[in-house]
PDB file of N, CA and C in Angstrom:
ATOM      1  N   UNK A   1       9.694   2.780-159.992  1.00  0.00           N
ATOM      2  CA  UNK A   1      10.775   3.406-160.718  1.00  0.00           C
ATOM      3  C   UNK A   1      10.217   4.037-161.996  1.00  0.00           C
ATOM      4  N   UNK A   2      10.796   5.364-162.832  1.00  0.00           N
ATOM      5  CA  UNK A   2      10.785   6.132-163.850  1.00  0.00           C
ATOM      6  C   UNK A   2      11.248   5.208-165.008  1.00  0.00           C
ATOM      7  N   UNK A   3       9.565   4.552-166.241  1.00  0.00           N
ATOM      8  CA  UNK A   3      10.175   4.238-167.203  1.00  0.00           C
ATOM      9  C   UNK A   3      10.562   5.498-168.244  1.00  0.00           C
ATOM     10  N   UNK A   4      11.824   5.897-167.886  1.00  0.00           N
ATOM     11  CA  UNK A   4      12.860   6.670-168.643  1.00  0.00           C
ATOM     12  C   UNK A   4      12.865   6.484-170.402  1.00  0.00           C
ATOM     13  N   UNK A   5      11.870   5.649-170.505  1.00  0.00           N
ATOM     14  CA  UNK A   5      11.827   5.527-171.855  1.00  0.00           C
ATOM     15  C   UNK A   5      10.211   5.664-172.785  1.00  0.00           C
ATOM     16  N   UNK A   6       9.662   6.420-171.893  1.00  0.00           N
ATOM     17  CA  UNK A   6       8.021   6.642-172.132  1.00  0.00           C
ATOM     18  C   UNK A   6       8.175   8.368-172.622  1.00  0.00           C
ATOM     19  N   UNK A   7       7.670   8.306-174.063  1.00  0.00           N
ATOM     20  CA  UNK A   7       8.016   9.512-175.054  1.00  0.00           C
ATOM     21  C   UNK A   7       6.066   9.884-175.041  1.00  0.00           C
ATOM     22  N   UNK A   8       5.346   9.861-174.502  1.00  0.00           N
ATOM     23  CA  UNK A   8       3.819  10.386-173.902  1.00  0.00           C
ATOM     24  C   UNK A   8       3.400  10.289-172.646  1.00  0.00           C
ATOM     25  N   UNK A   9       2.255  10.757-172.392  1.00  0.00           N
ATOM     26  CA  UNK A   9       1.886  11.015-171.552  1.00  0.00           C
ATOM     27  C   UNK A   9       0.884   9.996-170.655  1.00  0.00           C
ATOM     28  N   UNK A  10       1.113   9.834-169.307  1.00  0.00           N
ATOM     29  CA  UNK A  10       0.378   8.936-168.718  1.00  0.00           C
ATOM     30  C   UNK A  10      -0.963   9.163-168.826  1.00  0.00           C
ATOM     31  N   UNK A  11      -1.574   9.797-168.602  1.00  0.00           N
ATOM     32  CA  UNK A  11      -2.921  10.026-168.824  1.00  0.00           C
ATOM     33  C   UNK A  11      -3.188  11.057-170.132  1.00  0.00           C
ATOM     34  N   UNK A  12      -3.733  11.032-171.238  1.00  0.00           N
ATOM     35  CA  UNK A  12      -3.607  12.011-172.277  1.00  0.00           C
ATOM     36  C   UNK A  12      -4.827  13.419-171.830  1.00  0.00           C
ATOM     37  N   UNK A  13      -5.186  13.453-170.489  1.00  0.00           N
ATOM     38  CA  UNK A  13      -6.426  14.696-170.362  1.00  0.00           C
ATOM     39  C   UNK A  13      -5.982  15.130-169.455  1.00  0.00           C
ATOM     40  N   UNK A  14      -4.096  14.922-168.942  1.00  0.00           N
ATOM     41  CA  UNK A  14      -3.669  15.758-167.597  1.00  0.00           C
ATOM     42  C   UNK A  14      -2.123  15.792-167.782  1.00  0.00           C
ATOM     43  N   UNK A  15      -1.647  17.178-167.890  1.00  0.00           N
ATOM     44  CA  UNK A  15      -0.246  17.532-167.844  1.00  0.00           C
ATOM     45  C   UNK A  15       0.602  16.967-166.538  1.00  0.00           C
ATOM     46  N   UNK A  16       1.560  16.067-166.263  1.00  0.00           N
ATOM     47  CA  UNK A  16       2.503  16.137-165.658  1.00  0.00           C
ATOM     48  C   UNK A  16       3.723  16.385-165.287  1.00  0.00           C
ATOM     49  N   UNK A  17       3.904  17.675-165.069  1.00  0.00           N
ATOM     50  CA  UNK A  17       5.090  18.908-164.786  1.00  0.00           C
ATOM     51  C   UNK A  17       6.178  17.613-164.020  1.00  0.00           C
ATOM     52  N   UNK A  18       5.775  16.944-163.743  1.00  0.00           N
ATOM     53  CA  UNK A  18       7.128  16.620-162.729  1.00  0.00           C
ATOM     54  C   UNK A  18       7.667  15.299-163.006  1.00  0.00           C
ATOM     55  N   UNK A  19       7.695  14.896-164.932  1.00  0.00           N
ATOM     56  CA  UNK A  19       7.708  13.715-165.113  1.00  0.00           C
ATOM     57  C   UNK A  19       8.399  14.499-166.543  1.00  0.00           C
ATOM     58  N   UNK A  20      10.055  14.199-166.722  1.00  0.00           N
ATOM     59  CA  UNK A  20      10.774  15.006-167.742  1.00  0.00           C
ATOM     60  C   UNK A  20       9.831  14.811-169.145  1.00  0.00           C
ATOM     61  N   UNK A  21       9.481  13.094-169.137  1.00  0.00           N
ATOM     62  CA  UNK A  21       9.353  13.049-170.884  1.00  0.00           C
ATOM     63  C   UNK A  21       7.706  13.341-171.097  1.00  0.00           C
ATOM     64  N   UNK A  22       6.795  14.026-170.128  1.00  0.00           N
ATOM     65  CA  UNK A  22       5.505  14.604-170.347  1.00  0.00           C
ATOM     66  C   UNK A  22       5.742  16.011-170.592  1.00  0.00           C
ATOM     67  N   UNK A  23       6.870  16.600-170.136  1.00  0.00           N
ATOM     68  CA  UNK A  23       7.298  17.876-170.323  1.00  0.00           C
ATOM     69  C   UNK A  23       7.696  18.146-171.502  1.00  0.00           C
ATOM     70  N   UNK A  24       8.176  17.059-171.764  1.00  0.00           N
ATOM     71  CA  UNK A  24       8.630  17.151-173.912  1.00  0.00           C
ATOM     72  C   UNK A  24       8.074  16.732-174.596  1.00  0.00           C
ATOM     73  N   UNK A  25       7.115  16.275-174.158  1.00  0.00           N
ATOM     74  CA  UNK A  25       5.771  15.596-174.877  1.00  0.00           C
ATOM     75  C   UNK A  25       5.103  16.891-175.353  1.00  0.00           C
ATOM     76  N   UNK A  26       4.708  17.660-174.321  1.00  0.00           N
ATOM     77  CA  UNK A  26       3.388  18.774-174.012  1.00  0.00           C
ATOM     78  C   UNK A  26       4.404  20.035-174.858  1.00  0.00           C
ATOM     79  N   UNK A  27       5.358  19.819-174.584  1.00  0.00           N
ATOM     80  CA  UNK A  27       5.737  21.152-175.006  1.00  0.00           C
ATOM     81  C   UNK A  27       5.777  21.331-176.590  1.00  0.00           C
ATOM     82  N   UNK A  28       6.332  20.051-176.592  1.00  0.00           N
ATOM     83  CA  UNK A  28       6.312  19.652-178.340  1.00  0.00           C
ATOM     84  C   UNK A  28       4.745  19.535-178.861  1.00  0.00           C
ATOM     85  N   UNK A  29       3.788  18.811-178.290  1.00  0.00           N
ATOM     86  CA  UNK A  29       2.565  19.155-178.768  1.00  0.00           C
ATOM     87  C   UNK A  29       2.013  20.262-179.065  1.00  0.00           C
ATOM     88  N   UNK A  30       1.943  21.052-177.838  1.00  0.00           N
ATOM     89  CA  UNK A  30       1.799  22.811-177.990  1.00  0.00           C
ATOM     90  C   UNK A  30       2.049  23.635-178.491  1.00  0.00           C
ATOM     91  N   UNK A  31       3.743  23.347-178.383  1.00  0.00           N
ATOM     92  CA  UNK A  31       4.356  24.171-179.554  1.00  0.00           C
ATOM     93  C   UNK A  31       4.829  25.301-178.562  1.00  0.00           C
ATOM     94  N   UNK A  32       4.969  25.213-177.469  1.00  0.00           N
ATOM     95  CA  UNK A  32       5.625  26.055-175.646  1.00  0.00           C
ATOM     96  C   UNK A  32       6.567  25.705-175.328  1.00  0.00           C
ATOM     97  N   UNK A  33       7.464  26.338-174.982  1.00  0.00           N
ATOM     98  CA  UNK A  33       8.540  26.389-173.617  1.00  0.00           C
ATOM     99  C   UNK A  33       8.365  25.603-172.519  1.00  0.00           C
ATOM    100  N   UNK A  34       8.779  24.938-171.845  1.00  0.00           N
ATOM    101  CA  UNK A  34       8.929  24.538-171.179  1.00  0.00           C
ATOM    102  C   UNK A  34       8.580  25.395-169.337  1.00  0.00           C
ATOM    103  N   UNK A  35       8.923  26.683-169.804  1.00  0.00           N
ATOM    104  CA  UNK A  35       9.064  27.748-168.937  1.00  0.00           C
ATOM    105  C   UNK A  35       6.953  27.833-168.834  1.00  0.00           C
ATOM    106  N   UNK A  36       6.617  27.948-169.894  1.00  0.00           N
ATOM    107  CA  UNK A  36       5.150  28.335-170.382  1.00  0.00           C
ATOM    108  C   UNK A  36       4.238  27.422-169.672  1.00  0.00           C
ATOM    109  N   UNK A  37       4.780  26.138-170.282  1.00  0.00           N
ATOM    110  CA  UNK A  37       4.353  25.023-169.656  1.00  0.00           C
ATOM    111  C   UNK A  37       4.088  25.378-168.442  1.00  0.00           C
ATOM    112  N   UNK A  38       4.686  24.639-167.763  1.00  0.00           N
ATOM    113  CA  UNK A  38       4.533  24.887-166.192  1.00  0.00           C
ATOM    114  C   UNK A  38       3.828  25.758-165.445  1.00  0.00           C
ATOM    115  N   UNK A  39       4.153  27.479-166.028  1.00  0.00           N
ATOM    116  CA  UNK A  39       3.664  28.498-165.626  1.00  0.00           C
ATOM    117  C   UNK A  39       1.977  28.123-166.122  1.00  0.00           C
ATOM    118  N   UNK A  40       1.611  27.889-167.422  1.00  0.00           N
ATOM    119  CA  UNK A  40       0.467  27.693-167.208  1.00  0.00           C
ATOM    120  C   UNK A  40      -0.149  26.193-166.403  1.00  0.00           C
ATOM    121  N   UNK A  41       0.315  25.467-166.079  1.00  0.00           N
ATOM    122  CA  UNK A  41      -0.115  23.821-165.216  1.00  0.00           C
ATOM    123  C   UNK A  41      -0.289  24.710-164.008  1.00  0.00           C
ATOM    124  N   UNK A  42       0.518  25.790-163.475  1.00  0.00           N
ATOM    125  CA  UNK A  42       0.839  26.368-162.310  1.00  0.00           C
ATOM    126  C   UNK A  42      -0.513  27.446-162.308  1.00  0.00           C
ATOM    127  N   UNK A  43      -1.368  27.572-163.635  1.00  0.00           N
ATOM    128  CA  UNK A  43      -2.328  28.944-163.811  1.00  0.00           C
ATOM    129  C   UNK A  43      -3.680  28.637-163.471  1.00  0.00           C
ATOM    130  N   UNK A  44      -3.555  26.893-164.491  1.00  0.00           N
ATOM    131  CA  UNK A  44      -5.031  26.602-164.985  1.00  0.00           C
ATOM    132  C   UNK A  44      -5.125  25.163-163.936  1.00  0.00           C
ATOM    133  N   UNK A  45      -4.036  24.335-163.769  1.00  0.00           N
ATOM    134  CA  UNK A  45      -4.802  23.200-163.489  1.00  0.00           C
ATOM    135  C   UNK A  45      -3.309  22.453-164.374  1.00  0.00           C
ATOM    136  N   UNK A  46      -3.607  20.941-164.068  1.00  0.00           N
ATOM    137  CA  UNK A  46      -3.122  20.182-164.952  1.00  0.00           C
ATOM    138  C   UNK A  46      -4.288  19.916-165.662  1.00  0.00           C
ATOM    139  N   UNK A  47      -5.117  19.809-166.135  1.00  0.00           N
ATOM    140  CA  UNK A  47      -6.018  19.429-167.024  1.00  0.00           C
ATOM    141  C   UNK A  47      -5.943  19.878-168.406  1.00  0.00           C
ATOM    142  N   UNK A  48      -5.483  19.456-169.593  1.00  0.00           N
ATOM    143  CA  UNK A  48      -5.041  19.677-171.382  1.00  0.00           C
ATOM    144  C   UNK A  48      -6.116  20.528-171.519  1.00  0.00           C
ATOM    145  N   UNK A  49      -7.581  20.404-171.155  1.00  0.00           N
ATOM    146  CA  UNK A  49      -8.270  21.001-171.794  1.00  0.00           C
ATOM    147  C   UNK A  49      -8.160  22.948-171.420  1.00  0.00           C
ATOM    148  N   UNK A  50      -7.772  22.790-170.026  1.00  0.00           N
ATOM    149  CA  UNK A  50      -7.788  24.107-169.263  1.00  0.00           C
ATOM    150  C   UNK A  50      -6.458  25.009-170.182  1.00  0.00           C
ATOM    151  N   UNK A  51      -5.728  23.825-170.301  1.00  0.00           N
ATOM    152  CA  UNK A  51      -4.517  24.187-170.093  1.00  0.00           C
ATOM    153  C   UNK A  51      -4.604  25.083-172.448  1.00  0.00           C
ATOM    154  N   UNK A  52      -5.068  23.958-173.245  1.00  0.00           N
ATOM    155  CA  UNK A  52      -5.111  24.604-174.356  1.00  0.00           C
ATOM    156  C   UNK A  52      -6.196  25.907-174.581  1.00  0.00           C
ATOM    157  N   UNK A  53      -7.247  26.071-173.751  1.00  0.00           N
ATOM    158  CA  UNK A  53      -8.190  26.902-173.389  1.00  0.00           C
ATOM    159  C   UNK A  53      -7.383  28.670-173.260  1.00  0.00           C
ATOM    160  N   UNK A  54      -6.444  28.371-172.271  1.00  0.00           N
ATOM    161  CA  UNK A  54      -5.858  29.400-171.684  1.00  0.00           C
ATOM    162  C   UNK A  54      -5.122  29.962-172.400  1.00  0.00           C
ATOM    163  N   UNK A  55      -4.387  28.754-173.307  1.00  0.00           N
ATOM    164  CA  UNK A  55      -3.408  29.697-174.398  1.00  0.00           C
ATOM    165  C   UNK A  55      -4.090  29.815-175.789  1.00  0.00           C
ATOM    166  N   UNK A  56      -5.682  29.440-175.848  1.00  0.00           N
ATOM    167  CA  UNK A  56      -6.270  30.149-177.093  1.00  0.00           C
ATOM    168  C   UNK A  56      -6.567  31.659-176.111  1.00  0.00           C
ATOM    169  N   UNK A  57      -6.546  31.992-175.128  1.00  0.00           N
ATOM    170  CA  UNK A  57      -7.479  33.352-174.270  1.00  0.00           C
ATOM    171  C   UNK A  57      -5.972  34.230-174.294  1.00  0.00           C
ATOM    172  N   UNK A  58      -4.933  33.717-174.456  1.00  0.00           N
ATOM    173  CA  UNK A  58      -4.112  34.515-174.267  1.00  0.00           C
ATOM    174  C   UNK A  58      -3.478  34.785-175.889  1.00  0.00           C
ATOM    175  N   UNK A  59      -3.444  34.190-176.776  1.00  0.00           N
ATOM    176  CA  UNK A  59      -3.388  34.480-177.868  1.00  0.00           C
ATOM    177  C   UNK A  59      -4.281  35.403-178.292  1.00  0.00           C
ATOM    178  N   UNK A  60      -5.871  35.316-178.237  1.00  0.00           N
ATOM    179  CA  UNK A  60      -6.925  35.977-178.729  1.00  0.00           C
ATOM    180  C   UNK A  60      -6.708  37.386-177.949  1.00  0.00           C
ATOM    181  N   UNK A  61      -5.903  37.582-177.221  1.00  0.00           N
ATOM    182  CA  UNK A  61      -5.292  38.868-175.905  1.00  0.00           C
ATOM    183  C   UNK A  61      -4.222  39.360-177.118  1.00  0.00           C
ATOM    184  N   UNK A  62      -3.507  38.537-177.116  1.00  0.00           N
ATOM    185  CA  UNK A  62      -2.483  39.303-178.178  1.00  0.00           C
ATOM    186  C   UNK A  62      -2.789  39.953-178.753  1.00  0.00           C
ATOM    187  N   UNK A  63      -3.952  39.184-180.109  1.00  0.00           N
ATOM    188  CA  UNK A  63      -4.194  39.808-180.991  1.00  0.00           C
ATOM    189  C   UNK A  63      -5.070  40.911-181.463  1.00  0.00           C
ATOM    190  N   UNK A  64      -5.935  40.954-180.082  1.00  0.00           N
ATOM    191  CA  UNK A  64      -6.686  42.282-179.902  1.00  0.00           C
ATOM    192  C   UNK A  64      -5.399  43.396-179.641  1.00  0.00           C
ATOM    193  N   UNK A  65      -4.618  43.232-178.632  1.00  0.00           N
ATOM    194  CA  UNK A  65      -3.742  44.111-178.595  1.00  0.00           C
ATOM    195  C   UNK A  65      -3.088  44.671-179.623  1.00  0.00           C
ATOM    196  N   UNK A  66      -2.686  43.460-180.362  1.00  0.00           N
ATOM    197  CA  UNK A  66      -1.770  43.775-181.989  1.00  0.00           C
ATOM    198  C   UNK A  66      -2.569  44.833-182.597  1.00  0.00           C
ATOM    199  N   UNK A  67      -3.786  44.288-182.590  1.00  0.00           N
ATOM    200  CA  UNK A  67      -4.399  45.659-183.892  1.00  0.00           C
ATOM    201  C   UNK A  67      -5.450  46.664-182.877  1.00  0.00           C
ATOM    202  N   UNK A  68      -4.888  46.882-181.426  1.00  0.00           N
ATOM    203  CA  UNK A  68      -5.233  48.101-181.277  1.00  0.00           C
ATOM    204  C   UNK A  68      -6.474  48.604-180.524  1.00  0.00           C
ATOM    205  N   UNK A  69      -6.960  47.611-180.067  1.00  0.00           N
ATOM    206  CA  UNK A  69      -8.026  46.753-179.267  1.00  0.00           C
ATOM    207  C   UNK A  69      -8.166  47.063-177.954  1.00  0.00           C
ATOM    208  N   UNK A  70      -6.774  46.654-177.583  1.00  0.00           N
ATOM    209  CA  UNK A  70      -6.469  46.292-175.614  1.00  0.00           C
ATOM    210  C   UNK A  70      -5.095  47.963-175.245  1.00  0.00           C
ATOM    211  N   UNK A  71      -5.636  48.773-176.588  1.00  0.00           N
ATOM    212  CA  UNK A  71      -4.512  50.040-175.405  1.00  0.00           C
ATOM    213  C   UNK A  71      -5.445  50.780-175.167  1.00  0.00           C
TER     214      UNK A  71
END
């Protein structure tokens, strides 16, 4: 059974999408959507490290774009 009352994560080096309070764990750690989440667990892997990796590569994407870089 779901202890419904576990506010982290079972393993701290692997996202689990299909466990509500790792989803509000990660998202709140990250500082993501919920939507983001997933989409990236769904990109990289469950693995934290892949997973914070991907959204420094996609930030560092932004910000080339922002100033003019990536058109």
């Amino acid at each position: 059974m779901d202890d419904l009352t576990r506010k982290g994560p079972e393993d701290p080096a692997k996202i689990n999408i299909s466990q509500p309070w790792e989803i509000a764990y990660w998202t709140k750690e990250l500082g993501i959507s919920e939507t983001k989440l997933i989409a990236l667990v769904n990109k990289v892997g469950p693995e934290v490290t892949n997973v914070k990796a991907e959204l420094r590569r996609e930030k560092n994407r932004s910000n080339r774009d922002y100033n003019g870089f990536g058109y």
